[in-house]
N, C-alpha and C. Protein backbone atom coordinates (compact mmCIF):
# COMPACT_ATOMS: atom_id res chain seq x y z
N UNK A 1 -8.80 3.98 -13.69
CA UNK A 1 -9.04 3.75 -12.27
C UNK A 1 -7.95 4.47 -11.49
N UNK A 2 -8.83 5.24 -10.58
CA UNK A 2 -7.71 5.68 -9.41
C UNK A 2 -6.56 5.18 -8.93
N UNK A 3 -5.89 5.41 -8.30
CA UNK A 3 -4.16 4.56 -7.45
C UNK A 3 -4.88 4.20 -6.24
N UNK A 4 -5.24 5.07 -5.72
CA UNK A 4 -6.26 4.89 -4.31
C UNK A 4 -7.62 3.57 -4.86
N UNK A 5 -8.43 3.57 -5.52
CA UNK A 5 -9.10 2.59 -5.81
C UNK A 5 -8.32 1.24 -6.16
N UNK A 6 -7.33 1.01 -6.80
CA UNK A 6 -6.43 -0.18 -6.90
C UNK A 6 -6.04 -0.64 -5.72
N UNK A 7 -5.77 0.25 -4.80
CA UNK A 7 -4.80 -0.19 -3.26
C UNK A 7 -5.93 -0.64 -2.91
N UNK A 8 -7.24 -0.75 -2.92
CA UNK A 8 -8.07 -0.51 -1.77
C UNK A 8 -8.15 -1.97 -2.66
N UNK A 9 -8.18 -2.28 -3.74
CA UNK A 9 -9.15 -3.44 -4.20
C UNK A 9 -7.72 -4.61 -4.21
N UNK A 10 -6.63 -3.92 -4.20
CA UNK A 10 -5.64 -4.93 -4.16
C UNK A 10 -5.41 -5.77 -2.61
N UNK A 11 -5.18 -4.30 -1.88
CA UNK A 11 -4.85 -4.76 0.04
C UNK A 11 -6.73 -5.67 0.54
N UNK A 12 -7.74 -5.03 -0.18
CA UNK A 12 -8.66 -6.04 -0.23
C UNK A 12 -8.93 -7.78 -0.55
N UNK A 13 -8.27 -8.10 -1.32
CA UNK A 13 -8.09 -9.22 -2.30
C UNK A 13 -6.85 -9.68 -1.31
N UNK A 14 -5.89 -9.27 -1.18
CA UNK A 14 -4.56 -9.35 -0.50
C UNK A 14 -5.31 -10.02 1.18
N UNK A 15 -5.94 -9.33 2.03
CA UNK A 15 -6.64 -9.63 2.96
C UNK A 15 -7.46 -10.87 3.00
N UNK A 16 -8.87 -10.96 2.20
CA UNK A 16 -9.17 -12.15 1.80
C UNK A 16 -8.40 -13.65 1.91
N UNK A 17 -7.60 -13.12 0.80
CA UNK A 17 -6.52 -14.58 0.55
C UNK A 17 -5.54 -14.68 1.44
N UNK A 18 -4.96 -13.80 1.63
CA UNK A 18 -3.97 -13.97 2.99
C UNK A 18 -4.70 -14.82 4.10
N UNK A 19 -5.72 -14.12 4.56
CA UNK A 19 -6.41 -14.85 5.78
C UNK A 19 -6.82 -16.17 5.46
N UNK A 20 -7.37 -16.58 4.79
CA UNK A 20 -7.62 -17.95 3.99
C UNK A 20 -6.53 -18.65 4.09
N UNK A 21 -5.37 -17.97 3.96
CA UNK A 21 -4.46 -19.08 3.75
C UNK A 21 -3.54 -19.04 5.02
N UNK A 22 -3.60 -18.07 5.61
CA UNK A 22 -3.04 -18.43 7.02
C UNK A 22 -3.91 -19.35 7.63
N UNK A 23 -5.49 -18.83 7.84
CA UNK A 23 -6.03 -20.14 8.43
C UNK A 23 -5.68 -21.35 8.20
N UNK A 24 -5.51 -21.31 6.74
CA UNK A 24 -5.36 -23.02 6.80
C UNK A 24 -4.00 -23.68 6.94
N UNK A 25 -3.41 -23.05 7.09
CA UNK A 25 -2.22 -22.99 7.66
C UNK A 25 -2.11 -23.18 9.07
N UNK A 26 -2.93 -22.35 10.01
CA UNK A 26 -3.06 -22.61 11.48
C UNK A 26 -3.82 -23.92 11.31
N UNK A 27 -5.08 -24.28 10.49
CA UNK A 27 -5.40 -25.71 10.73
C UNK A 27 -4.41 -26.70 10.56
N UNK A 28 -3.46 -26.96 9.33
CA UNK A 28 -2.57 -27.74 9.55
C UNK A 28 -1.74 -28.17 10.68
N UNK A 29 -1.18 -26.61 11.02
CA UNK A 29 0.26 -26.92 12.19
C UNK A 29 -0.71 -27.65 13.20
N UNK A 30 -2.04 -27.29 13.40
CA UNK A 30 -2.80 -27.46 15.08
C UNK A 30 -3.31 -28.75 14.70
N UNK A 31 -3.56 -29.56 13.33
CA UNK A 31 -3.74 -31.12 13.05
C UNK A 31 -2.87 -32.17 13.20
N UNK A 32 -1.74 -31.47 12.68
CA UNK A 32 -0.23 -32.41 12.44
C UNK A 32 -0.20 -32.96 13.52
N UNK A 33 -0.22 -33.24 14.76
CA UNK A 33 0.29 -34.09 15.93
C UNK A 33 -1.07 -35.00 15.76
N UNK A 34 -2.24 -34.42 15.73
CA UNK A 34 -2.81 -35.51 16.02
C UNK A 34 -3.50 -36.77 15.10
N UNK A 35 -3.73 -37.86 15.72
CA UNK A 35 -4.40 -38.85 14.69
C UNK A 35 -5.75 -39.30 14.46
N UNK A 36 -6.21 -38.01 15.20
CA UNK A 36 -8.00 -37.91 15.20
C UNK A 36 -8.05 -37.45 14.07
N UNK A 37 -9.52 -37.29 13.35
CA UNK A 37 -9.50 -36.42 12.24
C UNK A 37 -9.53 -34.91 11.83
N UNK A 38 -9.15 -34.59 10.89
CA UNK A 38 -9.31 -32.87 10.73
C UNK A 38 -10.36 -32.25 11.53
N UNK A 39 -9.70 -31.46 12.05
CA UNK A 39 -10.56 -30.53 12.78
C UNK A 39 -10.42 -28.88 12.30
N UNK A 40 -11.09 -27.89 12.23
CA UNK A 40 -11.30 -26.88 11.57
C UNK A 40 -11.31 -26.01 12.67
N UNK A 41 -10.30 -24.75 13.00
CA UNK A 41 -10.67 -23.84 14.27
C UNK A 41 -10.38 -22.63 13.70
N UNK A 42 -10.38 -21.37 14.17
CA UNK A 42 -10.03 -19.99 14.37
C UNK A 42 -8.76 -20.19 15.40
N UNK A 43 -8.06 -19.34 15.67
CA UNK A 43 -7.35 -19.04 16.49
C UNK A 43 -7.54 -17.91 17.60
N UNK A 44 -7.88 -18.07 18.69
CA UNK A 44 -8.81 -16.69 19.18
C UNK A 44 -7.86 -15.91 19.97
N UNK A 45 -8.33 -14.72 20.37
CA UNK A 45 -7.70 -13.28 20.88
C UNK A 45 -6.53 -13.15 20.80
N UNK A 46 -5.38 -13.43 21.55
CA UNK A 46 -4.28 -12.51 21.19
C UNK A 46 -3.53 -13.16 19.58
N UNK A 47 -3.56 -14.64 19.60
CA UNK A 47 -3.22 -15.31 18.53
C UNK A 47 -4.16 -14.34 16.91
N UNK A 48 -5.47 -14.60 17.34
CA UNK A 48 -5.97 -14.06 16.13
C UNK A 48 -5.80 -12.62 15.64
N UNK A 49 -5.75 -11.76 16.54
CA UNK A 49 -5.02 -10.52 16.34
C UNK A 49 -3.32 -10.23 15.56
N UNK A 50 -2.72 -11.08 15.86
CA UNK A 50 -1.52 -11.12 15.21
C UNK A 50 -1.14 -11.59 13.55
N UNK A 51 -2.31 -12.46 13.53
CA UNK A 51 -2.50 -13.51 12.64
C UNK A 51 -3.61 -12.49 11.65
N UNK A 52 -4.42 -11.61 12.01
CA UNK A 52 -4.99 -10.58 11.47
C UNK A 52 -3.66 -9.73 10.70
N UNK A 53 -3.00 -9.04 11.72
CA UNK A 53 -2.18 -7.45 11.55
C UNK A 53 -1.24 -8.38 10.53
N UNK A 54 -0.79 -9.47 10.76
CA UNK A 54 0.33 -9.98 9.70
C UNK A 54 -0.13 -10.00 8.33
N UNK A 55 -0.90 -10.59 8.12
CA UNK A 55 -2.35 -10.54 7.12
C UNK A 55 -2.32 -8.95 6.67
N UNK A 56 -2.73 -8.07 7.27
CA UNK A 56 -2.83 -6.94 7.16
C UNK A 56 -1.66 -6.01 6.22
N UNK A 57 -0.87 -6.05 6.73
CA UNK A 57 0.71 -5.46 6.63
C UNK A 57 0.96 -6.31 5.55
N UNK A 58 0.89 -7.26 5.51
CA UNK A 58 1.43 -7.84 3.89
C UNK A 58 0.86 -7.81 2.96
N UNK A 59 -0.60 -7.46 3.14
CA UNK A 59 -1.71 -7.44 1.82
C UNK A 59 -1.34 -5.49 1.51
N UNK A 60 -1.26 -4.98 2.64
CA UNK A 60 -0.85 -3.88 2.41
C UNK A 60 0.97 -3.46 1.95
N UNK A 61 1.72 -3.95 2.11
CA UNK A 61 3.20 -3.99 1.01
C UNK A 61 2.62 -4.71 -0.22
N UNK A 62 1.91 -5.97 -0.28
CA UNK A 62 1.47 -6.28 -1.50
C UNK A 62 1.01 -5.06 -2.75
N UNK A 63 0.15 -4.14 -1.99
CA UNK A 63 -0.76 -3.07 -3.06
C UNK A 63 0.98 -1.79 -3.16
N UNK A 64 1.42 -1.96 -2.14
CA UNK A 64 2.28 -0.78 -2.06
C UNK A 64 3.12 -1.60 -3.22
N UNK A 65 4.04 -2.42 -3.35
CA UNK A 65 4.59 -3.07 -4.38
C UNK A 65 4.22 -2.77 -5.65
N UNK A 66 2.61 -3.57 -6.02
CA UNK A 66 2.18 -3.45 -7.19
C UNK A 66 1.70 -2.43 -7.73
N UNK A 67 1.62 -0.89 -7.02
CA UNK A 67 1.81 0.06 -7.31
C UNK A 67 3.27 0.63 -7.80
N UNK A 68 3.91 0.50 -7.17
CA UNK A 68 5.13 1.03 -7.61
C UNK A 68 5.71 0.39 -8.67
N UNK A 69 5.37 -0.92 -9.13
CA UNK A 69 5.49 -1.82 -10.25
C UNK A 69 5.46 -1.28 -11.45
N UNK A 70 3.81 -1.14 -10.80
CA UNK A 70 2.51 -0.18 -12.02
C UNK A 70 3.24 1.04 -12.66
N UNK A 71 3.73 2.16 -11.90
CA UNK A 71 4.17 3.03 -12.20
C UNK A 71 5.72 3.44 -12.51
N UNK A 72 6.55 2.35 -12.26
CA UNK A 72 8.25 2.63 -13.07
C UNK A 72 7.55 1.83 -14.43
N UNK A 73 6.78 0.18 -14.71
CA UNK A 73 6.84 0.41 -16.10
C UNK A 73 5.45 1.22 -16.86
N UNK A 74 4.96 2.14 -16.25
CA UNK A 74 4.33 3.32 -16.76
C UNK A 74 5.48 4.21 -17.67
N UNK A 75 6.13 4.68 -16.05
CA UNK A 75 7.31 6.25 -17.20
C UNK A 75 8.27 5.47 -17.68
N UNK A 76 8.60 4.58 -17.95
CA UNK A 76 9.59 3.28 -18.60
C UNK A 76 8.92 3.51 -20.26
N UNK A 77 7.58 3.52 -20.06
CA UNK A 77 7.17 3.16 -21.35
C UNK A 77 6.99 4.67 -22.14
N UNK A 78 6.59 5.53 -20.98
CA UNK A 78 6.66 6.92 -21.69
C UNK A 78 8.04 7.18 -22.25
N UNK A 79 8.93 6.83 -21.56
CA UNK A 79 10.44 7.33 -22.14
C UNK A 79 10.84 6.81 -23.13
N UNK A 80 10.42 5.59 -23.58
CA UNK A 80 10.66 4.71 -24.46
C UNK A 80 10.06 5.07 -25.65
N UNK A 81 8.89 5.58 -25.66
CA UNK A 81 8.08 5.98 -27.22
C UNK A 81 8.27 7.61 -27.08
């Protein structure tokens, strides 16, 4: 598999779960005060935009990381045998 096909399926996967878990993360902080029951929201326009690009940028260092991972113990292992 390509380097370019890994980034795409990693910062993909990275995106997914990131957002998943920020949401539920914004559901918590926006539940915690109150003593009604769970309520389930989005966070809309400028909030959700930020809450996107953060998402974004870290799923993307995520693939950039596990690329560069990928490839020191690649020539690690060439040098070694």
């Amino acid at each position: 598999m390509t380097t370019n096909k890994k980034m795409l399926i990693i910062t993909g996967a990275g995106l997914a779960i990131g957002l998943a878990e920020a949401l539920l993360y914004y559901n918590l902080g926006r539940n915690s005060d109150t003593k009604e029951g769970f309520k389930f929201g989005i966070p809309k326009g400028e909030e959700l935009g930020k809450t996107l690009g953060i998402v974004l940028v870290t799923s993307l260092a995520t693939a950039l990381l596990s690329s560069g991972v990928e490839n020191l113990l690649n020539n690690n292992e060439l040098q070694i045998a």
